[in-house]
C-alpha atoms as a PDB file:
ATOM      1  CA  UNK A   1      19.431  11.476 -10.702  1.00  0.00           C
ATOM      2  CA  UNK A   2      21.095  10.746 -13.910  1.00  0.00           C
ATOM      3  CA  UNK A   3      23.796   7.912 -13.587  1.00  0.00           C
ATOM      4  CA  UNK A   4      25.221   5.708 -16.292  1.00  0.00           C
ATOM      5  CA  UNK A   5      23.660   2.406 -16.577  1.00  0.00           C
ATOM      6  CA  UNK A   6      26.028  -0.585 -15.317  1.00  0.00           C
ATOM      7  CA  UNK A   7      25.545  -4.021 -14.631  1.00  0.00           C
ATOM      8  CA  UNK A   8      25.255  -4.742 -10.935  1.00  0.00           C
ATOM      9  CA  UNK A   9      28.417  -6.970 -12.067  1.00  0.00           C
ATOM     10  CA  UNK A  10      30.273  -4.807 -13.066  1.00  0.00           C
ATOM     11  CA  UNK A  11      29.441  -2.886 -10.161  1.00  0.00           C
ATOM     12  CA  UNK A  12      30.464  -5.687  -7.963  1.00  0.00           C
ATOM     13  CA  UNK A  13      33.954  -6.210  -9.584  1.00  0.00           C
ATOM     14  CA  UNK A  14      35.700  -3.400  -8.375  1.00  0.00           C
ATOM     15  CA  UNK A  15      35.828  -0.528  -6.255  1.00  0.00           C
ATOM     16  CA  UNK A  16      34.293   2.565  -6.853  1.00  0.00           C
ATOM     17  CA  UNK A  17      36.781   4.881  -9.065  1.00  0.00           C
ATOM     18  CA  UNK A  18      39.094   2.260  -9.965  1.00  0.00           C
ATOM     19  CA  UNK A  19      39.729   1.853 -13.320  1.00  0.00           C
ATOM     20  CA  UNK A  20      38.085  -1.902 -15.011  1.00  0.00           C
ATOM     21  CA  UNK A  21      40.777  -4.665 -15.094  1.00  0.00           C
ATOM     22  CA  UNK A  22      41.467  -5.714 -18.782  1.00  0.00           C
ATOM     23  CA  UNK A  23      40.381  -9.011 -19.383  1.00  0.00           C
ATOM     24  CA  UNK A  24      43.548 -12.073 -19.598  1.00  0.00           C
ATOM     25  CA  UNK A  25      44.237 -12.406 -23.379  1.00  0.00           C
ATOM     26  CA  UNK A  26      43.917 -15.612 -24.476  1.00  0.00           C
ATOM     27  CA  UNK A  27      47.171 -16.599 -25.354  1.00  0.00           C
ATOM     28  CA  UNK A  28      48.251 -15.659 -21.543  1.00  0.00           C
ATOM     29  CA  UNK A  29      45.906 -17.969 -19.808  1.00  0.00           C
ATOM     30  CA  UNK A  30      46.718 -20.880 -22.186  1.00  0.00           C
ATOM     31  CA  UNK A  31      50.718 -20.155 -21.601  1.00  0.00           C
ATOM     32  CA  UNK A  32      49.486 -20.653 -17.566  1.00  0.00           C
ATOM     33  CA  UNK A  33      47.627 -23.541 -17.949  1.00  0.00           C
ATOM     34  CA  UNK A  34      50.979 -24.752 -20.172  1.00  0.00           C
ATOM     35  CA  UNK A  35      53.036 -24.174 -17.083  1.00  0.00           C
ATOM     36  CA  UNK A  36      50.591 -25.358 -14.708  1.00  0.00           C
ATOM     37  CA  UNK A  37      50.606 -28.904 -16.524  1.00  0.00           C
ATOM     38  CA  UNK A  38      54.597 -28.627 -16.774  1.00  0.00           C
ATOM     39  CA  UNK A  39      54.921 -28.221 -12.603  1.00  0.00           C
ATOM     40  CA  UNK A  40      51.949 -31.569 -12.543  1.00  0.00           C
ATOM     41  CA  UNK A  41      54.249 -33.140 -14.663  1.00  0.00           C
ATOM     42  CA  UNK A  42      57.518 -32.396 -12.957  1.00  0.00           C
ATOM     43  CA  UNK A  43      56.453 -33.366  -9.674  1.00  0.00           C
ATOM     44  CA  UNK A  44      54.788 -36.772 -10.923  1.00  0.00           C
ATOM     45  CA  UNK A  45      51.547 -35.779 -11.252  1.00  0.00           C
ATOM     46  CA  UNK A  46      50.424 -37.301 -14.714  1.00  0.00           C
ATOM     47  CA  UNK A  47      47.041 -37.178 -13.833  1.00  0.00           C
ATOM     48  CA  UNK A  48      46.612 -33.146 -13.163  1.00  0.00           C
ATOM     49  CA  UNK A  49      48.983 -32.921 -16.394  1.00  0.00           C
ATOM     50  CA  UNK A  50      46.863 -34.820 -18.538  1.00  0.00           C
ATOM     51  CA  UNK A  51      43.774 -33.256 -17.917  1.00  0.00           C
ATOM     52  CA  UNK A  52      45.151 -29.688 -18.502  1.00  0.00           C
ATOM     53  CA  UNK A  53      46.829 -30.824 -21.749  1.00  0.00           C
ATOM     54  CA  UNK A  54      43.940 -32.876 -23.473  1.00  0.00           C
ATOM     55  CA  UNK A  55      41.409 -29.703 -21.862  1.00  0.00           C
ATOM     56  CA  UNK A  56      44.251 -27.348 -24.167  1.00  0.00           C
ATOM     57  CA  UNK A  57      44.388 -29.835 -26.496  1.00  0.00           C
ATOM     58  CA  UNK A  58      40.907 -29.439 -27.050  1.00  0.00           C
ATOM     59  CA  UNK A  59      41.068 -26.269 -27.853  1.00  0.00           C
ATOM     60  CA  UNK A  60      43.722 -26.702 -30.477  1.00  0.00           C
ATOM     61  CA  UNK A  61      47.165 -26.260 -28.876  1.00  0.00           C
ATOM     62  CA  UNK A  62      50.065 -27.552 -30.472  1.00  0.00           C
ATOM     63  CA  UNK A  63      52.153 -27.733 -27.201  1.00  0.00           C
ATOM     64  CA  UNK A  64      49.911 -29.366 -25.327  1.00  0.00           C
ATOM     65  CA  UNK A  65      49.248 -32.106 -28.239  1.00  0.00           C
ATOM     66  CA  UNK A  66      53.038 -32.337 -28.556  1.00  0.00           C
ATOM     67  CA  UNK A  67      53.105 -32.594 -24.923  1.00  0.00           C
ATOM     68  CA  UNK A  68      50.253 -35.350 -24.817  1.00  0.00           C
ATOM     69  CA  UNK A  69      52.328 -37.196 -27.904  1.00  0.00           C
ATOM     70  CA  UNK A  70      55.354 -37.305 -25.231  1.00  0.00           C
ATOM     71  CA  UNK A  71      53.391 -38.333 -22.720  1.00  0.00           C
ATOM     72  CA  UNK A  72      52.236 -41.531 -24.158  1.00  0.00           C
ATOM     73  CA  UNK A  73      54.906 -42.326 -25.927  1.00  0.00           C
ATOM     74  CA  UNK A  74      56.853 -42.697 -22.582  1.00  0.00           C
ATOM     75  CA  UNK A  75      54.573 -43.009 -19.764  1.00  0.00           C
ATOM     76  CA  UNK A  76      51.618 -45.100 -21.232  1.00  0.00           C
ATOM     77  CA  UNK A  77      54.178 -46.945 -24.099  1.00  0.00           C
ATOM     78  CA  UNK A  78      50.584 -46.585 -26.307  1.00  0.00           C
ATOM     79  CA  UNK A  79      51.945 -46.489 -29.732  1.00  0.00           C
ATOM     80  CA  UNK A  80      48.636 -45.830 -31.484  1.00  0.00           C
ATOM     81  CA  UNK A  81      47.511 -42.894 -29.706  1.00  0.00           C
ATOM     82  CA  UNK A  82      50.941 -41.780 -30.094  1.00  0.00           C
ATOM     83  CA  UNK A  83      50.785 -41.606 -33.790  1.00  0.00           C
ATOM     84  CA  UNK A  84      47.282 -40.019 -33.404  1.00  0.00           C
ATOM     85  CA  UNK A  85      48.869 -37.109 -31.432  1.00  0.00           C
ATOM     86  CA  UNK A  86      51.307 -36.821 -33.336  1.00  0.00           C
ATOM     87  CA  UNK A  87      49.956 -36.682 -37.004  1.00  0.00           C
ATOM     88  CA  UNK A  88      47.207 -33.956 -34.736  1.00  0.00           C
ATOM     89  CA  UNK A  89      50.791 -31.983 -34.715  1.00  0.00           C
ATOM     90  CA  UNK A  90      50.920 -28.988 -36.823  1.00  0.00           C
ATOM     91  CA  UNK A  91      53.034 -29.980 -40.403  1.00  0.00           C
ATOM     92  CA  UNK A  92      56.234 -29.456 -40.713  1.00  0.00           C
ATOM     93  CA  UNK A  93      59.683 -31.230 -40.145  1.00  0.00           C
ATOM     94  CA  UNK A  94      59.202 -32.468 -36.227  1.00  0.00           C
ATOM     95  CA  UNK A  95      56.214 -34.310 -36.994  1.00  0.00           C
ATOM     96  CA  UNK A  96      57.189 -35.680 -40.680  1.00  0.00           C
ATOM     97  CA  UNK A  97      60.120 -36.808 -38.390  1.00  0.00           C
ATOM     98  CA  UNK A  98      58.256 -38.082 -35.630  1.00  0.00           C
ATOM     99  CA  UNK A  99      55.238 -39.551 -37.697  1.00  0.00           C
ATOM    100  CA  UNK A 100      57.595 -41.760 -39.691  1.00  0.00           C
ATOM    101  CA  UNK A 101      59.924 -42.647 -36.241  1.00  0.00           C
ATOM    102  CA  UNK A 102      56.474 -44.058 -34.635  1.00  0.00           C
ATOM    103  CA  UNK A 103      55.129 -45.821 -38.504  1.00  0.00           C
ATOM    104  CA  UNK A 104      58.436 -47.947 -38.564  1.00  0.00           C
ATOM    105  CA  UNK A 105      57.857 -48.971 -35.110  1.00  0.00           C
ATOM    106  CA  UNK A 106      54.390 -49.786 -35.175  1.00  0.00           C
ATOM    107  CA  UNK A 107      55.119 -51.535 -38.648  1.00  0.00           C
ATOM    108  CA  UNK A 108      58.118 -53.768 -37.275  1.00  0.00           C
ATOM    109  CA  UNK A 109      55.956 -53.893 -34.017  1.00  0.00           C
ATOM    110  CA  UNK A 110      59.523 -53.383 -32.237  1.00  0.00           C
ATOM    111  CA  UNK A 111      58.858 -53.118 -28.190  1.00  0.00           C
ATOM    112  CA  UNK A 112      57.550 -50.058 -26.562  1.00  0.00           C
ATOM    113  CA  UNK A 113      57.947 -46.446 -28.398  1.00  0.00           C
ATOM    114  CA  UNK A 114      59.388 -45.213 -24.984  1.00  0.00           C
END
């Protein structure tokens, strides 16, 4: 009996005659996680948040870096790792902006950034 060789995996993933599933592109699973940090965050979860955006931040994902810069600039009020997100931001004119914003404050060491 001639048969094709495949993995007992691949086997195991689907039915017999159905057609493989494409694998997620990358892009797609990142926008997810994006979203799932966005519904942590919007229902006060800072924790779950967090851990998806420094996990995507990781990775290198602008959003989630700008999203960890926003995070604590309000929530934690840490103006140091603020700037550290932020100059992590890709360049261009929102973080030239920003980056200069959070320099004047830490130089005039005015309150919280928040």
């Amino acid at each position: 009996m001639d048969r094709p060789d495949r993995s007992v995996a691949e086997r195991l993933r689907r039915p017999r005659g159905q057609p493989a599933r494409p694998e997620p592109e990358e892009g797609a699973l990142a926008a997810g996680r994006l979203e799932l940090a966005r519904l942590y965050r919007r229902r006060g979860d800072w924790s779950g948040a967090v851990r998806i955006w420094e996990a995507l931040a990781a990775e290198g994902d602008p959003s989630a870096r700008a999203a960890l810069a926003k995070y604590h600039e309000h929530q934690t009020h840490d103006r140091r790792q603020v700037l550290a997100f932020a100059l992590d931001l890709p360049a261009g004119p929102e973080r030239e902006r920003r980056c200069e914003r959070l320099r004047e404050k830490l130089a005039i060491g005015k309150g919280d950034v928040g």
